[in-house]
Protein backbone atom coordinates (compact mmCIF):
# COMPACT_ATOMS: atom_id res chain seq x y z
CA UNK A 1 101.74 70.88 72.93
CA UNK A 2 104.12 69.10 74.89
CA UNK A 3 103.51 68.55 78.75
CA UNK A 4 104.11 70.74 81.49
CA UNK A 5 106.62 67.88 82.65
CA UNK A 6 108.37 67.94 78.97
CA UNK A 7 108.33 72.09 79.38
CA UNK A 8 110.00 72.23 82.80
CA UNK A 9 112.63 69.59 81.72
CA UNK A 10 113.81 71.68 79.44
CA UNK A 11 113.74 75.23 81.37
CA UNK A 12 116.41 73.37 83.42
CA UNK A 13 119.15 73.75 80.36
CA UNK A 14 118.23 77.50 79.97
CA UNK A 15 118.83 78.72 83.51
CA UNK A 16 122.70 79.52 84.92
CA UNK A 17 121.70 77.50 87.98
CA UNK A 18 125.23 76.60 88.82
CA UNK A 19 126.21 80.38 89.47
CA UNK A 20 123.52 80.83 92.20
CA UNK A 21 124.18 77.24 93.78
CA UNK A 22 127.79 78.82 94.24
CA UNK A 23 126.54 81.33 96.40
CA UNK A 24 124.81 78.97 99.10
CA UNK A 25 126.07 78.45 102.78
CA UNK A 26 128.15 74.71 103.32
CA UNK A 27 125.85 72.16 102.54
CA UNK A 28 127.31 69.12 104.35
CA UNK A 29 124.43 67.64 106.64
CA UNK A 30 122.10 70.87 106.66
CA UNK A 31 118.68 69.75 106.24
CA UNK A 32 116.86 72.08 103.19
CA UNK A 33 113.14 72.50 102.23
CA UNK A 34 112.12 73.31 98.51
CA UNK A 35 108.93 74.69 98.57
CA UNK A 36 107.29 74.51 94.93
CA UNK A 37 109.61 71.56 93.72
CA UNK A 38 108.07 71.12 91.08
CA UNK A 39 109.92 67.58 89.32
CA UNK A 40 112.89 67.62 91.68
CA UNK A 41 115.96 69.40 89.71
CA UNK A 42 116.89 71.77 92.51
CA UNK A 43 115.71 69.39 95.14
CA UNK A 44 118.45 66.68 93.19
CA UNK A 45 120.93 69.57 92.99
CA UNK A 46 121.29 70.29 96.32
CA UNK A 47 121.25 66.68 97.74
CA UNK A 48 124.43 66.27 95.76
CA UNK A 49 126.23 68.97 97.63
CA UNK A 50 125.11 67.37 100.65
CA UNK A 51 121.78 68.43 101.81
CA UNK A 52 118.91 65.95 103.38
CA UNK A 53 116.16 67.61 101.16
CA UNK A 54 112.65 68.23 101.82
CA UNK A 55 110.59 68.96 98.16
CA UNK A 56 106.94 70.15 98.32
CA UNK A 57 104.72 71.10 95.70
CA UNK A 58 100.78 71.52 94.78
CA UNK A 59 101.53 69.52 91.36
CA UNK A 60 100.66 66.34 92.06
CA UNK A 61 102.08 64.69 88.32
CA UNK A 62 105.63 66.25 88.82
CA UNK A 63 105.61 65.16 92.67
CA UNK A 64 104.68 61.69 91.50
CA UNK A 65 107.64 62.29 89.11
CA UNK A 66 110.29 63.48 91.58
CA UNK A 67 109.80 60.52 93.98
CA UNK A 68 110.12 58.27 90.89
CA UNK A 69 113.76 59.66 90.65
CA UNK A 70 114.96 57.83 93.75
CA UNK A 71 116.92 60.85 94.62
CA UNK A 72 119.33 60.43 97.88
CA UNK A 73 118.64 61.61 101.04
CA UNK A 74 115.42 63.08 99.66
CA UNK A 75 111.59 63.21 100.30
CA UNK A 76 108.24 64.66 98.32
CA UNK A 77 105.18 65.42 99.52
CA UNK A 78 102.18 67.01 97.63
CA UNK A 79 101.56 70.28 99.10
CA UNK A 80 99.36 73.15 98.93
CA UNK A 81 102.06 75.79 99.89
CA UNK A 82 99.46 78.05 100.75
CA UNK A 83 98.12 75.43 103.83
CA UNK A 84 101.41 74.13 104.99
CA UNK A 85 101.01 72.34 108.28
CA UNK A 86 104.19 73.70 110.19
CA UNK A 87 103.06 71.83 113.39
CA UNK A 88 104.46 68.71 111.43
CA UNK A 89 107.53 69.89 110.09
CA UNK A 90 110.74 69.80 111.44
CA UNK A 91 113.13 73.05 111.64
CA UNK A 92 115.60 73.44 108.48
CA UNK A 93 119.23 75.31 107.66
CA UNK A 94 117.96 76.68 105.10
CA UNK A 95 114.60 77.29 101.97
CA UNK A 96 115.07 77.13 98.84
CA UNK A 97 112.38 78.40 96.48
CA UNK A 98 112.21 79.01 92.92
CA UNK A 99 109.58 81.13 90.72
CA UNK A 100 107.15 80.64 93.26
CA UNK A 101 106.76 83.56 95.08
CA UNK A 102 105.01 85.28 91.77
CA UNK A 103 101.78 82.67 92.71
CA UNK A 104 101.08 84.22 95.97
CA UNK A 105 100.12 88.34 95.80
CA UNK A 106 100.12 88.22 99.45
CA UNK A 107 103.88 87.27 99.36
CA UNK A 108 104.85 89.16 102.41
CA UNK A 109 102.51 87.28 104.67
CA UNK A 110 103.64 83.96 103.11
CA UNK A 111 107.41 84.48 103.63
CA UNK A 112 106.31 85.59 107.25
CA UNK A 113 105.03 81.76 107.96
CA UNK A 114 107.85 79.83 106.26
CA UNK A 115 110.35 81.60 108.21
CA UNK A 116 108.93 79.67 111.31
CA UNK A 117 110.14 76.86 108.97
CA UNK A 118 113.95 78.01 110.26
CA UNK A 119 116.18 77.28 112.65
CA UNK A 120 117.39 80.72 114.53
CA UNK A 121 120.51 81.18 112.03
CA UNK A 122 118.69 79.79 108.67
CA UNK A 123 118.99 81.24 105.41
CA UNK A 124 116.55 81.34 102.93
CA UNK A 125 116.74 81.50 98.66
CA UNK A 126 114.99 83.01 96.44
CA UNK A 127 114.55 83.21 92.54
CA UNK A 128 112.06 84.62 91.09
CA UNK A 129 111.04 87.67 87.89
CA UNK A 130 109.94 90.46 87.27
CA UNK A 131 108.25 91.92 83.87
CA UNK A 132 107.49 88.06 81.99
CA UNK A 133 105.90 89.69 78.86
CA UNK A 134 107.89 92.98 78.70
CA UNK A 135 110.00 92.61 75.71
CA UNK A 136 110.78 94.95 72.62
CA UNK A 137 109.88 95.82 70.07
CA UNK A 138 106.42 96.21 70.70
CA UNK A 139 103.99 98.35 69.94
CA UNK A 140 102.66 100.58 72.02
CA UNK A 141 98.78 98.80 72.47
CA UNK A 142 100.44 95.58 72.94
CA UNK A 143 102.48 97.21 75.83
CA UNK A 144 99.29 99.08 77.70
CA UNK A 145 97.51 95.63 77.46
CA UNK A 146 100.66 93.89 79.13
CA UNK A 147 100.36 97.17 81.60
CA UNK A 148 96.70 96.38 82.05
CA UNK A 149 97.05 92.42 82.63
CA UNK A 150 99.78 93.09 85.40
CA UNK A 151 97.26 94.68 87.16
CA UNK A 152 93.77 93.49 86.53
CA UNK A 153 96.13 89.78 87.51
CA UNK A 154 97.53 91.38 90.59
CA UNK A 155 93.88 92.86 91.71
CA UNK A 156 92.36 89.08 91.34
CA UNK A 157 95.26 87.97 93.39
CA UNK A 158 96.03 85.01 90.66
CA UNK A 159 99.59 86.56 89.91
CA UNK A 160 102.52 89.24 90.63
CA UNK A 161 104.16 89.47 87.43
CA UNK A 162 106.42 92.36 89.01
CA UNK A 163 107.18 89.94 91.96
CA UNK A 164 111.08 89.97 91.96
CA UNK A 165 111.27 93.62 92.11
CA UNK A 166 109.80 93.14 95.34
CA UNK A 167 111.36 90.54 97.03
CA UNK A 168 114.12 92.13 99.02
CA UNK A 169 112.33 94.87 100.80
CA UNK A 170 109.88 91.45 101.79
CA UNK A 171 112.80 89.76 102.90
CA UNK A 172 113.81 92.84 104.89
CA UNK A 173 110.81 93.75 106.23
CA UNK A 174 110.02 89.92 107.98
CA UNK A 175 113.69 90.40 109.63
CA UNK A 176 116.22 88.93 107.15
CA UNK A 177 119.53 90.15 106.24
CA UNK A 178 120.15 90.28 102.90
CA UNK A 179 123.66 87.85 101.85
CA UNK A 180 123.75 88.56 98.06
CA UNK A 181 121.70 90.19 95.39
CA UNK A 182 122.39 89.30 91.97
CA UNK A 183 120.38 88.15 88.68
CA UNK A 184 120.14 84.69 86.98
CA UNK A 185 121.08 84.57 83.50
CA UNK A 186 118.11 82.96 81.23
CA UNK A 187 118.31 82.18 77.86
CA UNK A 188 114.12 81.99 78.13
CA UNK A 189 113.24 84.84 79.52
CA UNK A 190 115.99 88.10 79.99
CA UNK A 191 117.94 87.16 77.29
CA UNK A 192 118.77 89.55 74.38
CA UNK A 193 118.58 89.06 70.38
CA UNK A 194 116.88 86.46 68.46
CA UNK A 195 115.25 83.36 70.10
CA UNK A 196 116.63 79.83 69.75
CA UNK A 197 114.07 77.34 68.26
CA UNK A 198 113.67 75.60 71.14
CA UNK A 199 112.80 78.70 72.99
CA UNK A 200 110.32 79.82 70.62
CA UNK A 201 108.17 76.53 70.96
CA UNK A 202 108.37 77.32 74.96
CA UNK A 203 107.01 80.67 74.39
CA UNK A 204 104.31 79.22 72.41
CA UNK A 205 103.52 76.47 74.71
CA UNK A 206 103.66 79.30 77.92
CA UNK A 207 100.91 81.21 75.93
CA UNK A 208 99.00 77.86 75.74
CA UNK A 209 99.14 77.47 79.59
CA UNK A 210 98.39 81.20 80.28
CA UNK A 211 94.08 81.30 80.55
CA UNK A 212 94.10 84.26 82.92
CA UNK A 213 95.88 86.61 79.70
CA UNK A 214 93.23 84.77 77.18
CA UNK A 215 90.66 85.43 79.09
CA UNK A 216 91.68 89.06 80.08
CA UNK A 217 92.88 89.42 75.83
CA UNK A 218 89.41 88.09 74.80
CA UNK A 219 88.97 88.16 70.91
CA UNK A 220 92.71 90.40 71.40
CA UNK A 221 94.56 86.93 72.51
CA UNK A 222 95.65 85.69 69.05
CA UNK A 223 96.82 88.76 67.78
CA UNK A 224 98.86 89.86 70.63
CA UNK A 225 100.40 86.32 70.96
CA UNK A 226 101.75 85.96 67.39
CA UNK A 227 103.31 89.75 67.68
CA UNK A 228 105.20 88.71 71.23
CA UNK A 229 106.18 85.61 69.30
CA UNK A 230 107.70 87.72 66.21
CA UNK A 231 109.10 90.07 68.80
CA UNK A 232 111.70 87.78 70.43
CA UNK A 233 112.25 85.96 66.59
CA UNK A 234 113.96 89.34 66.03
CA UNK A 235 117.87 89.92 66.21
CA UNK A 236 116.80 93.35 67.68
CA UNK A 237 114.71 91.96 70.49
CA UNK A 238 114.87 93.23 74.37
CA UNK A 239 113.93 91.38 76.94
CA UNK A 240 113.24 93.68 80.19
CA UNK A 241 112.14 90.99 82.04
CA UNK A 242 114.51 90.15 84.95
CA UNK A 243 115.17 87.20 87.02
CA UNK A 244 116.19 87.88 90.66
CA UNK A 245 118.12 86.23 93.41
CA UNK A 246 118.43 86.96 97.06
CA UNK A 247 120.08 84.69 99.28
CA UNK A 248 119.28 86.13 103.29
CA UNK A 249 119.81 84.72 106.57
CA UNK A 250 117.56 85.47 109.86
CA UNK A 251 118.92 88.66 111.83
């Protein structure tokens, strides 16, 4: 099994980042968090269109890794996003945030404290999915257990696996407007037909890293694993998953 380092590299090359970097305010001297960093791609991203970046994460190996990359006009801190310190930080233009919201089941409340992280007229970012494991075909057990694990996840507050869905009425209802609403084309995780190799082995690896579905799975785990896996092998496979974007600005 290849790191999570190794894994994240190589999400990068699967995600149409450039079409939702298009759709960001002027970057030119605007000073940006990126909250869950994670090794520094987005942060590195938008410090070339100009940015002063500020990268946090809870990771401690990929922050280690980003400030290795001697990226410009850039800083990273390890971070427990859930016990940021705002007293400390300086107001930004803007937040950028990706696939992180999903961590936190109390969402709502979060986005309600890093908006004190804007200046009156920021604009926040935010990708992030909805549906991970709900892909066809699949049989009909497979999809109540995937039913089950949403919720018995979201109950234990460990995950929202139906996050994205969500996102813009949390956005509205902590006073944003909302700029653009689109969805980010993935060749990982809402993309249709067979699999590429590569992808495959990141499914694989993703199942290694998931302990809350072995656990919930039990002596089920194995089973249901190798029938997702022969799932998205298939040239008739369906991903439902979706992967969202909302770009807002305070009202």
């Amino acid at each position: 099994m290849s790191t999570l380092l190794e894994q994240y590299k190589k999400q990068w090359g699967w995600r149409n980042w450039e079409t939702l970097f298009f759709k960001l305010p002027q970057l030119n001297d605007s000073f940006i968090y990126d909250l869950g960093c994670a090794q520094g791609d987005h942060s590195k991203k938008l410090s070339s269109m100009g940015a002063k970046v500020h990268g946090l994460d809870g990771n401690e190996d990929l922050i280690q890794y980003a400030k290795q990359r001697s990226i410009p006009n850039s800083q990273f801190d390890l971070c427990d996003l859930t016990k940021i310190d705002f007293s400390k930080l300086a107001l930004a233009d803007g937040i950028w945030t990706s696939f992180v919201p999903a961590y936190f089941t109390n969402f709502d409340k979060i986005l309600q404290n890093w908006k004190t992280l804007l200046k009156p007229d920021g604009w926040i970012a935010i990708t992030e999915m909805s549906g991970l494991l709900n892909h066809k075909p699949m049989i009909e057990e497979d999809e109540r257990l995937i039913a089950n694990f949403y919720k018995d996840s979201f109950e234990r507050k460990n995950y929202d696996f139906e996050s994205g869905e969500k996102i813009k009425s949390y956005l509205e209802n902590n006073g944003f407007d909302i700029l653009d609403s689109s969805f980010l084309e993935d060749q990982e995780l809402s993309f249709q037909g067979a699999a590429l190799n590569d992808v495959v082995i990141a499914w694989e690896n993703r199942f290694q890293r998931m302990g809350g579905l072995k656990k919930f799975l039990g002596s089920q785990f194995e089973s249901f694993r190798d029938d997702f896996i022969s799932s998205i092998k298939k040239d008739e496979h369906i991903s439902n998953c979706k992967v969202y974007f909302h770009l807002a600005t305070i009202k």
